[in-house]
N, C-alpha and C. Protein backbone atom coordinates (compact mmCIF):
# COMPACT_ATOMS: atom_id res chain seq x y z
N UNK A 1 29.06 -85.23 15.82
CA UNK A 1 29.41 -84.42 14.67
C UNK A 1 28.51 -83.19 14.66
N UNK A 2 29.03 -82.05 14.44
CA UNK A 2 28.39 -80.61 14.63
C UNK A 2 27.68 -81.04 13.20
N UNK A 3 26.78 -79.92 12.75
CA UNK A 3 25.85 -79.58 11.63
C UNK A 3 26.69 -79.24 10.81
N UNK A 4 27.86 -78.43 10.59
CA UNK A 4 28.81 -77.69 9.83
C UNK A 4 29.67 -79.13 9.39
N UNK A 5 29.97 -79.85 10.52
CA UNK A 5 30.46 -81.02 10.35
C UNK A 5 30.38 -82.14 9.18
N UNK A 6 29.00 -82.15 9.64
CA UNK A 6 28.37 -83.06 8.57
C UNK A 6 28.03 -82.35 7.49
N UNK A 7 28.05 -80.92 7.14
CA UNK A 7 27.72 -80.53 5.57
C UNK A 7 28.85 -80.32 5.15
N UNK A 8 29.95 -80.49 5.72
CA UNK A 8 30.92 -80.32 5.06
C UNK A 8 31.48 -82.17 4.72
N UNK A 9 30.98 -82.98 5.66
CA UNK A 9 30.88 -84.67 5.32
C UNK A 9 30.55 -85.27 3.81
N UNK A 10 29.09 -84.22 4.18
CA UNK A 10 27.94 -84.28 2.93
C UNK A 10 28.49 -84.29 1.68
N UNK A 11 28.57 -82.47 1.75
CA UNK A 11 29.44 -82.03 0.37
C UNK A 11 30.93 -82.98 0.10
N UNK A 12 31.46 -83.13 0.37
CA UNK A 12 32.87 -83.63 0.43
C UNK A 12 32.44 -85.19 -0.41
N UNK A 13 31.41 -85.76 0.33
CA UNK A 13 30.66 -87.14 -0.14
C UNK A 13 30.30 -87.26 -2.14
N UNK A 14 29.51 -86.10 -2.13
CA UNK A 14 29.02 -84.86 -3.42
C UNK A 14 29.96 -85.41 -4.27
N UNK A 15 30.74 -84.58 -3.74
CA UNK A 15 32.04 -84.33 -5.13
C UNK A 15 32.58 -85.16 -5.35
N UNK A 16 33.01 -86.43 -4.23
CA UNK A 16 33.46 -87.24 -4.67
C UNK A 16 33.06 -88.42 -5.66
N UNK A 17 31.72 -88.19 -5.70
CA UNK A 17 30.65 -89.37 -5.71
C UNK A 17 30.72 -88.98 -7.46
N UNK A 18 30.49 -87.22 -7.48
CA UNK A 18 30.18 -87.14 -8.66
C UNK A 18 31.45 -87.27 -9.62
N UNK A 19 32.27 -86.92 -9.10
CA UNK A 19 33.70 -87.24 -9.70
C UNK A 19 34.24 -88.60 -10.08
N UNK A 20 33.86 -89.30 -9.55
CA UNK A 20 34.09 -90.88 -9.97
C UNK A 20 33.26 -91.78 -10.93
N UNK A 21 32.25 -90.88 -11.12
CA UNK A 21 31.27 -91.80 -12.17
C UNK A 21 31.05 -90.67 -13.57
N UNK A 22 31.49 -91.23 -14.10
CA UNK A 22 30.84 -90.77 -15.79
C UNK A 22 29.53 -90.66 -16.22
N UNK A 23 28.95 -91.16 -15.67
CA UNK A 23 27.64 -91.85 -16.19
C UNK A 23 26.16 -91.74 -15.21
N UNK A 24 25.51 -91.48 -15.29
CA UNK A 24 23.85 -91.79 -14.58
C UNK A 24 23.00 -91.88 -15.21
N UNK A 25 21.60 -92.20 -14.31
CA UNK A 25 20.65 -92.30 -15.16
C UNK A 25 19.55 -91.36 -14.64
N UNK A 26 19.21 -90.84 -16.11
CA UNK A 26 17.66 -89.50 -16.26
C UNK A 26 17.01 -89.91 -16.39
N UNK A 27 15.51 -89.93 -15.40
CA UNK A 27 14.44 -90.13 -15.82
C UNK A 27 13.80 -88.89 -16.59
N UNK A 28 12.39 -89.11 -17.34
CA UNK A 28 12.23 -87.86 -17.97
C UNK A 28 10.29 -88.83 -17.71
N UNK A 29 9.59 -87.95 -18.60
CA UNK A 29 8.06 -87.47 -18.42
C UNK A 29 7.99 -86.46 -19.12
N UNK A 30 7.40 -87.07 -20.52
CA UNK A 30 6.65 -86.43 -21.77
C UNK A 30 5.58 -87.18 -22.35
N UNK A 31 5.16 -87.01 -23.47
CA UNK A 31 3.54 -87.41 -24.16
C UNK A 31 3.97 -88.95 -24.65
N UNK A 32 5.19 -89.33 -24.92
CA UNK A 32 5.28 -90.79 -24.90
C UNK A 32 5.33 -91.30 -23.55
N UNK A 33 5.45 -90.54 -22.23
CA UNK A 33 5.03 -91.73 -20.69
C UNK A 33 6.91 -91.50 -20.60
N UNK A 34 6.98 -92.11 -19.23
CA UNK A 34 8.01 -92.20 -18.56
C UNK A 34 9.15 -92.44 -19.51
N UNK A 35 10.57 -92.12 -19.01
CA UNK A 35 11.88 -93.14 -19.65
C UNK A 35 12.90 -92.51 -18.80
N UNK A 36 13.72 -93.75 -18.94
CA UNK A 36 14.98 -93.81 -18.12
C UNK A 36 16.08 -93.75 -19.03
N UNK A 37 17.07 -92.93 -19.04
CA UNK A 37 18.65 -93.39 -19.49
C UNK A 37 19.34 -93.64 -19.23
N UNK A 38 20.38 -94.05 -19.87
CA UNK A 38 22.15 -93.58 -19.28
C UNK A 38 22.48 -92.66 -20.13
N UNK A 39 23.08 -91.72 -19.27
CA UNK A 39 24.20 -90.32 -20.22
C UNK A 39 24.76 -90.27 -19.60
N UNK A 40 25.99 -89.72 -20.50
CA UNK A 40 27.12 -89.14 -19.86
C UNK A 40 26.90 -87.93 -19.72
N UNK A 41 27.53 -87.68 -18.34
CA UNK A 41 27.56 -86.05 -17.47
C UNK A 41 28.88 -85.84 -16.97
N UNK A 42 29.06 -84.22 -16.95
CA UNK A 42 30.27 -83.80 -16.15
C UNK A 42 29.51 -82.82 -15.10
N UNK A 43 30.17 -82.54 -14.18
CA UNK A 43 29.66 -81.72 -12.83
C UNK A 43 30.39 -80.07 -13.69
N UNK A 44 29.08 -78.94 -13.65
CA UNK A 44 29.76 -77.77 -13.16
C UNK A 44 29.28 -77.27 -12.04
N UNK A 45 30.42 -77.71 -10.96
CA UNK A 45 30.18 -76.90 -9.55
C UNK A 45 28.86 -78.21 -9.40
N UNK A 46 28.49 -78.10 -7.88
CA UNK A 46 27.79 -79.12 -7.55
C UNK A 46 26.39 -78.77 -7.92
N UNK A 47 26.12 -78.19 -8.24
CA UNK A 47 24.76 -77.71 -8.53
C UNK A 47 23.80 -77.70 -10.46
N UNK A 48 25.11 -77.92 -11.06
CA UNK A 48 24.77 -77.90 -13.02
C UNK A 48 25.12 -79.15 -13.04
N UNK A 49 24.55 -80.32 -13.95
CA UNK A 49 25.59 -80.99 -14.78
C UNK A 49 25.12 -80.98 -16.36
N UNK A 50 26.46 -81.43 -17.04
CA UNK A 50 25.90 -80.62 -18.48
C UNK A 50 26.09 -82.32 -19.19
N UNK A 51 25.44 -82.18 -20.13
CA UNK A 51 25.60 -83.48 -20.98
C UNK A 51 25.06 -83.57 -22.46
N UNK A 52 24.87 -84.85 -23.25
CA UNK A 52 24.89 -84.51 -24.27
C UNK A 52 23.36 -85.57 -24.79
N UNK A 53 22.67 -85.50 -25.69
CA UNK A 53 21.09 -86.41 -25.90
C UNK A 53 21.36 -86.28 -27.66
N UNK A 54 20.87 -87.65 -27.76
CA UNK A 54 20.56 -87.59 -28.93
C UNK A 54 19.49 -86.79 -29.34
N UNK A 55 19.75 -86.49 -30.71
CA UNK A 55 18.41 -85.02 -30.96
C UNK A 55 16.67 -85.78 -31.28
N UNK A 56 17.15 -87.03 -31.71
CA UNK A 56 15.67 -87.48 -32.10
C UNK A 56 15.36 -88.77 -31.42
N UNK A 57 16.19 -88.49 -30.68
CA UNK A 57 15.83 -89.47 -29.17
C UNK A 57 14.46 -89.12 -27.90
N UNK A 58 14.00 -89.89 -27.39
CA UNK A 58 12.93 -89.84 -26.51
C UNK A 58 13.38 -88.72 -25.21
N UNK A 59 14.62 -89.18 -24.84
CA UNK A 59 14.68 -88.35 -23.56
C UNK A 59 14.65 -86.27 -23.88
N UNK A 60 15.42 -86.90 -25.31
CA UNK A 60 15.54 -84.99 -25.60
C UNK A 60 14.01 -84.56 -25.67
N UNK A 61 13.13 -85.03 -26.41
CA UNK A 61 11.58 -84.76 -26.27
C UNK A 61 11.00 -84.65 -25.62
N UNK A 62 11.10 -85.45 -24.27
CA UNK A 62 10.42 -85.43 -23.23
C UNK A 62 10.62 -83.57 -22.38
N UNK A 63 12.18 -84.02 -22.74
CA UNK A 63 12.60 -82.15 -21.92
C UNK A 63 12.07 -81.43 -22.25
N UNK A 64 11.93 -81.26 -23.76
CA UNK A 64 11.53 -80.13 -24.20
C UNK A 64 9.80 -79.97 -24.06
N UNK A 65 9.49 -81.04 -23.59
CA UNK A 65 7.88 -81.00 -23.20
C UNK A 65 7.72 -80.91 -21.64
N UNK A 66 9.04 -81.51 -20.91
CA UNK A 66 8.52 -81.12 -19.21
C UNK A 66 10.12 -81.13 -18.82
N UNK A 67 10.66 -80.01 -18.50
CA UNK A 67 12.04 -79.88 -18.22
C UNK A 67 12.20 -80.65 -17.26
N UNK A 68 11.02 -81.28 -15.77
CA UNK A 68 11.27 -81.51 -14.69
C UNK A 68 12.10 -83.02 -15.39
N UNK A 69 13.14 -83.23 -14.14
CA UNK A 69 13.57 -84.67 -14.56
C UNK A 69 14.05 -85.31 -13.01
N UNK A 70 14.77 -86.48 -13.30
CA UNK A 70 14.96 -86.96 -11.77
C UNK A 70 16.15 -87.90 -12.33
N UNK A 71 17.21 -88.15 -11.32
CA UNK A 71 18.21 -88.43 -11.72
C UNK A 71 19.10 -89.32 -10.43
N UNK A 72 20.02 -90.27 -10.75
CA UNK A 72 20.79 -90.96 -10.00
C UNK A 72 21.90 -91.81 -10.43
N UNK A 73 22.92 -91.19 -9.40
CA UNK A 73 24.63 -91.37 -10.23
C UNK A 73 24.84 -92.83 -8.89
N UNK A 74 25.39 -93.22 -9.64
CA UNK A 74 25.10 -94.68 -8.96
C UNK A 74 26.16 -95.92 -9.14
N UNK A 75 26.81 -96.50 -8.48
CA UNK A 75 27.31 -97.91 -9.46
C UNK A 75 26.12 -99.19 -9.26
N UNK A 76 24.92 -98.74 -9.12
CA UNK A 76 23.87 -99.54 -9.01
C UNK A 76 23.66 -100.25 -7.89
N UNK A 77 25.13 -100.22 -6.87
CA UNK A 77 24.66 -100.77 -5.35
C UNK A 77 24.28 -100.18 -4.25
N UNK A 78 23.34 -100.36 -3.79
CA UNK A 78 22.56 -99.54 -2.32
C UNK A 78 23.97 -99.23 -1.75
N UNK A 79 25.00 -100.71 -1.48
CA UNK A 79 25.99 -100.31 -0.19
C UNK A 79 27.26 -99.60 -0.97
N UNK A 80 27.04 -98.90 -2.12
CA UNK A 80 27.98 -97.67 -1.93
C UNK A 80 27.31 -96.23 -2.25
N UNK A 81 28.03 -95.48 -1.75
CA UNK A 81 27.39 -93.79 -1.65
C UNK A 81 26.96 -93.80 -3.28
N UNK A 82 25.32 -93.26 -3.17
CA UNK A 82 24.47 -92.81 -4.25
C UNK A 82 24.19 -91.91 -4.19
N UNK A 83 23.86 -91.02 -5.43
CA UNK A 83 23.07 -89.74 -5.33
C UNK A 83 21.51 -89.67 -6.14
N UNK A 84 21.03 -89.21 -5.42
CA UNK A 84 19.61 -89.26 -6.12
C UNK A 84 19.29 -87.69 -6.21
N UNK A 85 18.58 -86.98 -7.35
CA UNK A 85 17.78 -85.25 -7.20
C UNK A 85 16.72 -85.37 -8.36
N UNK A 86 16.14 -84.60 -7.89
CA UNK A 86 15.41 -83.82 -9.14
C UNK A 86 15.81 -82.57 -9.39
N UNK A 87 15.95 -82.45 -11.03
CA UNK A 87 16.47 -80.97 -11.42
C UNK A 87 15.45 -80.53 -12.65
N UNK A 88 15.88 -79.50 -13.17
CA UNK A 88 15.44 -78.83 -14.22
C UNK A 88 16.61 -78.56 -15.50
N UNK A 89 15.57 -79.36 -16.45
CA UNK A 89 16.99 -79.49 -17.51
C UNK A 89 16.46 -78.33 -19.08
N UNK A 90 17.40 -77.58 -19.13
CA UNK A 90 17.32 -76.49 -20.22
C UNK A 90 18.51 -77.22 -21.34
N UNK A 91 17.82 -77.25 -22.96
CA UNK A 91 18.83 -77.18 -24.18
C UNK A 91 19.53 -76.16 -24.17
N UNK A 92 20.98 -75.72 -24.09
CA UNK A 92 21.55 -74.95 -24.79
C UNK A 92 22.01 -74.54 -25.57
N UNK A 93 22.48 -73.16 -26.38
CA UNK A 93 22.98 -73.54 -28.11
C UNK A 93 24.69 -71.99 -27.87
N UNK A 94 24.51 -72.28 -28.81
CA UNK A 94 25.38 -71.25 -29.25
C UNK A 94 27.06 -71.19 -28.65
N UNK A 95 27.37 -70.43 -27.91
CA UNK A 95 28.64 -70.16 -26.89
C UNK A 95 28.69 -71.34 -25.97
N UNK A 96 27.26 -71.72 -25.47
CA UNK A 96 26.82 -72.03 -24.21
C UNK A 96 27.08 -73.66 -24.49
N UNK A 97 26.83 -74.23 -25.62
CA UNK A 97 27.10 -75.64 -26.80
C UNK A 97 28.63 -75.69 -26.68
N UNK A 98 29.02 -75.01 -27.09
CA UNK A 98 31.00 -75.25 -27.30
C UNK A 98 31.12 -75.17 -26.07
N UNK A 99 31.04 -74.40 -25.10
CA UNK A 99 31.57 -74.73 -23.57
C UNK A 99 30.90 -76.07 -23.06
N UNK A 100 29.56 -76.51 -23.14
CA UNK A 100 29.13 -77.81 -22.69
C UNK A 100 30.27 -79.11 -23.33
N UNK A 101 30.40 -78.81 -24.38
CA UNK A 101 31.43 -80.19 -25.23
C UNK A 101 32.34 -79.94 -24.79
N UNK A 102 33.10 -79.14 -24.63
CA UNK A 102 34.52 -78.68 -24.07
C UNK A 102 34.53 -79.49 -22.48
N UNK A 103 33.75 -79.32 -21.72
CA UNK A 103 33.58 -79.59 -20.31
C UNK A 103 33.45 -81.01 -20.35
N UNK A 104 32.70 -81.47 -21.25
CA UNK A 104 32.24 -82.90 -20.73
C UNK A 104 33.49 -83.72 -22.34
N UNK A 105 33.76 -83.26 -22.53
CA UNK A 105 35.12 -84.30 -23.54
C UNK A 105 35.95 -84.42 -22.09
N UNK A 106 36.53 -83.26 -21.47
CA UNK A 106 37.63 -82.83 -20.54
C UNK A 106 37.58 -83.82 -19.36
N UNK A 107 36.06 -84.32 -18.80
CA UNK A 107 36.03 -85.35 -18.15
C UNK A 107 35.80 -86.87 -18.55
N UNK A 108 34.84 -86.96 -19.97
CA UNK A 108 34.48 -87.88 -20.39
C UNK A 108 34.85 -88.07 -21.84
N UNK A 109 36.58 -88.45 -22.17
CA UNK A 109 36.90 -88.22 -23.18
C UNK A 109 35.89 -89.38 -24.22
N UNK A 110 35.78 -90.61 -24.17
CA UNK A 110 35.31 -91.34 -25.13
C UNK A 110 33.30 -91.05 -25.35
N UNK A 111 33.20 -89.26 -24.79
CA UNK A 111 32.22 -89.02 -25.17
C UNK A 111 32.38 -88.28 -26.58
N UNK A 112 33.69 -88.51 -27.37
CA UNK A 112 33.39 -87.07 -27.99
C UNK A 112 33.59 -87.97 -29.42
N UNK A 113 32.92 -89.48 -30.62
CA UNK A 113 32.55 -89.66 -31.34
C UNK A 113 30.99 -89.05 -31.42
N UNK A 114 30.28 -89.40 -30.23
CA UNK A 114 28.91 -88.88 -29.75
C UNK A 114 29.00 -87.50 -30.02
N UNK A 115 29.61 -86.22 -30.64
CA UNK A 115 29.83 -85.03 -30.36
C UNK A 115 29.39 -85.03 -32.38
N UNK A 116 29.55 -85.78 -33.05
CA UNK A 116 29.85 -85.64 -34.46
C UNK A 116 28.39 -86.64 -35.01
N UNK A 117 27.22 -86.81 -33.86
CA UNK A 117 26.30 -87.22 -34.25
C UNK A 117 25.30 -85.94 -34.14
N UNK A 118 24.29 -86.29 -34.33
CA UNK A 118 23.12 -85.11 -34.36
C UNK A 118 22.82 -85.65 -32.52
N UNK A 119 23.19 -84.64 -32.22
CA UNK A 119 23.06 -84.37 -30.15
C UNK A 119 22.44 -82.81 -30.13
N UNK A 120 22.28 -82.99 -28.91
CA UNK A 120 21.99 -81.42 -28.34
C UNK A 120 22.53 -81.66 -27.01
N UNK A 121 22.70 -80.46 -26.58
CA UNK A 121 23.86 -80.14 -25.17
C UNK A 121 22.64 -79.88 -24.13
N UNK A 122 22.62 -80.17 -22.90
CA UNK A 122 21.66 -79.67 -22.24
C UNK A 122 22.36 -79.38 -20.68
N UNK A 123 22.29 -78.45 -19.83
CA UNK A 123 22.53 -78.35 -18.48
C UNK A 123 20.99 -78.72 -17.69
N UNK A 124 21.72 -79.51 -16.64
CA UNK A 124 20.64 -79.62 -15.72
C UNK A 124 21.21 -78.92 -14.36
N UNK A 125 19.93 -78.16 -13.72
CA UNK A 125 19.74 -77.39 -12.45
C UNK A 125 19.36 -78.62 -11.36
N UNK A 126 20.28 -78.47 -10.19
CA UNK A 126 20.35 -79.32 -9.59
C UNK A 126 20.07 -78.91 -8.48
N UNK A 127 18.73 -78.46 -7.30
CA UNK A 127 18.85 -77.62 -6.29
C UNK A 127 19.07 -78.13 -4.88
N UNK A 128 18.72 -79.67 -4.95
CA UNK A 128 19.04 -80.60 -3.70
C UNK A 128 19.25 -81.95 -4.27
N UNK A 129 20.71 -82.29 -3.62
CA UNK A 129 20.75 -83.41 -3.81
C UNK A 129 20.75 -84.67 -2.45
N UNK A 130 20.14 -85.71 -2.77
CA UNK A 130 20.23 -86.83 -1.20
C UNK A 130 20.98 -87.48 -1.92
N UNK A 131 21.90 -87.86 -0.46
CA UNK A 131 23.34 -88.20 -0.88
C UNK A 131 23.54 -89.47 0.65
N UNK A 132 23.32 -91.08 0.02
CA UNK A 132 23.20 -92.17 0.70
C UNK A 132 24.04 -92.81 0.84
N UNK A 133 24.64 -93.10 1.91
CA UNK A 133 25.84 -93.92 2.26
C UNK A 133 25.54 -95.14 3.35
N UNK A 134 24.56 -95.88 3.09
CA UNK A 134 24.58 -97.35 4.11
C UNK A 134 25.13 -97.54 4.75
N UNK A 135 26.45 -97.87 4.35
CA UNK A 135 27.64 -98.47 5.18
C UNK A 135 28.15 -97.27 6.39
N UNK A 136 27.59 -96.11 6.22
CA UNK A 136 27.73 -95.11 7.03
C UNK A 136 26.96 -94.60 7.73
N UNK A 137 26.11 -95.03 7.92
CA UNK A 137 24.83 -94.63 8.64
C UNK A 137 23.77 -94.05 7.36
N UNK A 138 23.54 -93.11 6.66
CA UNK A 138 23.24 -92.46 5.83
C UNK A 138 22.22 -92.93 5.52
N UNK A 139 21.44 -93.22 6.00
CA UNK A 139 20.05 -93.90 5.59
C UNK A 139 18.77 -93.76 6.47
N UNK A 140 17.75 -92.30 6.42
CA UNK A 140 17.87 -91.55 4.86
C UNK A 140 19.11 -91.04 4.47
N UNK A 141 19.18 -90.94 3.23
CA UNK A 141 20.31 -90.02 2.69
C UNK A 141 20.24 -88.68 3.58
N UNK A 142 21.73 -88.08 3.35
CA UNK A 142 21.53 -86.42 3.70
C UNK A 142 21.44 -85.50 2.82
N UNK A 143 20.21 -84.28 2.78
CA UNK A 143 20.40 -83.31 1.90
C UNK A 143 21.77 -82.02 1.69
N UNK A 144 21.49 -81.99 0.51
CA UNK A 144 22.35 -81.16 0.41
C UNK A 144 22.12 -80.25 -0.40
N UNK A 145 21.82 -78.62 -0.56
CA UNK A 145 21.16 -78.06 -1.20
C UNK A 145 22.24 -77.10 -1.51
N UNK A 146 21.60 -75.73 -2.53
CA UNK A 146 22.35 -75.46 -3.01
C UNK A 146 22.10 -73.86 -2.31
């Protein structure tokens, strides 16, 4: 397999991976110490995903004290394709809020009672993702950057 080959394997792996799951989990790192979630996310383009945090929840605090975060879309088994990155996650408001809900109802409709609680919208920057497929050789994962 040429290099072009396989990033086009890669990516193709990406989208699919991210397209099939609703759901992952954020780690975060703020003044209360580590935490893990589940949220719901939608992909913009392989590189954003946007989602939604409770406002007086731990993970939204942590962001706003260390944007860095780390993340993995997963059905929790090694032997199917995982994605693992670290990104940088910014709150957004205004214009930028109604397009985040708009995007992620459109993929994740039974996110949108969660839309009528006290949330905040946040995009995360996604600049490499490793992208693991066992059953395919893929182990290490392959990068895939942006």
């Amino acid at each position: 397999m040429t290099t072009t080959e396989q990033h086009s394997a890669v990516e193709a792996l990406l989208h699919r991976t991210l397209a099939a799951h609703k759901s992952m989990f954020l780690a975060t790192a703020g003044s209360d110490g580590s935490w893990v979630s589940g949220v719901y996310f939608a992909e913009d383009g392989p590189h954003t995903l946007v989602l939604v945090l409770e406002e007086r929840g731990r993970t939204l605090k942590a962001i706003k004290e260390n944007p860095e975060v780390a993340l993995v879309v997963s059905t929790g088994s090694p032997m199917e394709p995982f994605l693992q990155a670290q990104g940088t996650a910014v709150v957004v408001d205004g214009a930028e809020d109604e397009a985040v809900r708009r995007h992620l109802v459109a993929k994740v409709p039974e996110v949108a009672p969660f839309l009528a609680t006290p949330i905040r919208t946040v995009k995360v920057s996604v600049p490499v993702w490793r992208v693991t497929d066992i059953p395919n050789g893929w182990l290490p994962g392959k990068d895939f950057s942006a």
